[in-house]
C-alpha atoms as a PDB file:
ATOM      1  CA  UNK A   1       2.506 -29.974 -15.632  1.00  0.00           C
ATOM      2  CA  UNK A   2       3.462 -29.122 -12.102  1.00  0.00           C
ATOM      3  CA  UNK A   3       4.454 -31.371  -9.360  1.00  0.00           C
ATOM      4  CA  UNK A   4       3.139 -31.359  -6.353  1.00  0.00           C
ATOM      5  CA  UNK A   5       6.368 -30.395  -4.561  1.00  0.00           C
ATOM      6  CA  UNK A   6       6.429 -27.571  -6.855  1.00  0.00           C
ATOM      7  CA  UNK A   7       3.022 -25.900  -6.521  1.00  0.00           C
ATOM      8  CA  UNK A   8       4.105 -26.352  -2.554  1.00  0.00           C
ATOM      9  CA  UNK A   9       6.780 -24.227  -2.837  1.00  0.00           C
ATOM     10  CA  UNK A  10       4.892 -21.596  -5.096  1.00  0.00           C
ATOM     11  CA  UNK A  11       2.099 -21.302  -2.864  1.00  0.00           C
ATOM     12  CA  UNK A  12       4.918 -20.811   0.005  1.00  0.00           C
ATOM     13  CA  UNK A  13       6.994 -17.975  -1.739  1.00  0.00           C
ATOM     14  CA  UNK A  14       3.165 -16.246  -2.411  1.00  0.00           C
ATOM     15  CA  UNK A  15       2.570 -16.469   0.926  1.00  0.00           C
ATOM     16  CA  UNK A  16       5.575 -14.597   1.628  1.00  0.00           C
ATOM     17  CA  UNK A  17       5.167 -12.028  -0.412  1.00  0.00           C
ATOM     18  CA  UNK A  18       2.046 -11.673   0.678  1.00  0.00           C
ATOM     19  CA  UNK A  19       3.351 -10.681   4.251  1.00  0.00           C
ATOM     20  CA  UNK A  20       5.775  -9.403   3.486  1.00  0.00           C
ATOM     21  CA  UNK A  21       3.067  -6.675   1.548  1.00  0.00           C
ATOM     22  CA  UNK A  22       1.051  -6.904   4.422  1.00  0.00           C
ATOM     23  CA  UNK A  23       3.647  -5.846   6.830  1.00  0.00           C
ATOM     24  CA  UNK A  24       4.935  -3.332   4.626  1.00  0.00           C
ATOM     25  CA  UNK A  25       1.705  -1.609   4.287  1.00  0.00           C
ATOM     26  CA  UNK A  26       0.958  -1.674   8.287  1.00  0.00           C
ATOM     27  CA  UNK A  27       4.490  -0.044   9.229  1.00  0.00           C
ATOM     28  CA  UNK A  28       3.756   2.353   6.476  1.00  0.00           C
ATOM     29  CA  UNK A  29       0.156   3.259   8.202  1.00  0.00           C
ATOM     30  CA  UNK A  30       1.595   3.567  12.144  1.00  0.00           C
ATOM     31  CA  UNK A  31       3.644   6.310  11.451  1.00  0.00           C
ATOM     32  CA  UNK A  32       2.498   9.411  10.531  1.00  0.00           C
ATOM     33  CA  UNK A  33       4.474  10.945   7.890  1.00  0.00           C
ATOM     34  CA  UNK A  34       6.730  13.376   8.288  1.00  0.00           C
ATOM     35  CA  UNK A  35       5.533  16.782   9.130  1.00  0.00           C
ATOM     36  CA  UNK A  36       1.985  15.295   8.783  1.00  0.00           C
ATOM     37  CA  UNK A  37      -0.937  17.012  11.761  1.00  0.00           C
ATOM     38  CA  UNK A  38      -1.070  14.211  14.426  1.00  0.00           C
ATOM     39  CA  UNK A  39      -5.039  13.055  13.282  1.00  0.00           C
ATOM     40  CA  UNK A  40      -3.710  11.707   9.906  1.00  0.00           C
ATOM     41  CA  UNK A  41      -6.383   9.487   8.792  1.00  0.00           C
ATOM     42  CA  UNK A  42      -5.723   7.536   5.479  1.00  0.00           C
ATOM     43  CA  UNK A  43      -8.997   6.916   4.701  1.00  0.00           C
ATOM     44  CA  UNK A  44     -10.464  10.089   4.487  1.00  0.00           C
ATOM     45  CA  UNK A  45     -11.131  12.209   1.417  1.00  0.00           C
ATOM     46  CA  UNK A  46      -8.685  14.923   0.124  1.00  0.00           C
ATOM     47  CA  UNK A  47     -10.157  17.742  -2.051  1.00  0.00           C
ATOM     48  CA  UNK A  48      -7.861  18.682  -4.943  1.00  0.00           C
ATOM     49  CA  UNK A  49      -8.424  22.322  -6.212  1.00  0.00           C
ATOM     50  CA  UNK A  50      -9.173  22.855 -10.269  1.00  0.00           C
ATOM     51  CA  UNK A  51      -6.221  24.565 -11.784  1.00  0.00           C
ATOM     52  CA  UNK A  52      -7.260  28.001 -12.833  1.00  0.00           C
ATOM     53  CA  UNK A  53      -8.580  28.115 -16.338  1.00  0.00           C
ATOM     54  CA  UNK A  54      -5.753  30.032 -18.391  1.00  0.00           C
ATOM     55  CA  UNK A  55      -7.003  32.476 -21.342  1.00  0.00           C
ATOM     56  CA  UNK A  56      -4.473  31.902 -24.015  1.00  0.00           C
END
């Protein structure tokens, strides 16, 4: 069973991951990345080509 003070200071250090995730994620989404066209948008859809069939 957990004491009070405890569940306090696990709900704390969640919180701080938590921001610290959040912040992570929004520095990672203002830059552009490198050698990336200036009208990067993360959310759109990227087509990925089928591989060539190979005859073997």
């Amino acid at each position: 069973m957990m004491t009070r003070y405890e569940r306090m200071k696990m709900q704390r250090r969640m919180q701080r991951r938590i921001r610290l995730v959040v912040e992570e994620r929004r520095m990672a989404l203002a830059l552009p990345p490198p050698g990336a066209e200036a009208s990067f948008d993360p959310e759109t859809t990227v087509e990925i080509p089928r591989p060539a069939a190979d005859p073997a």
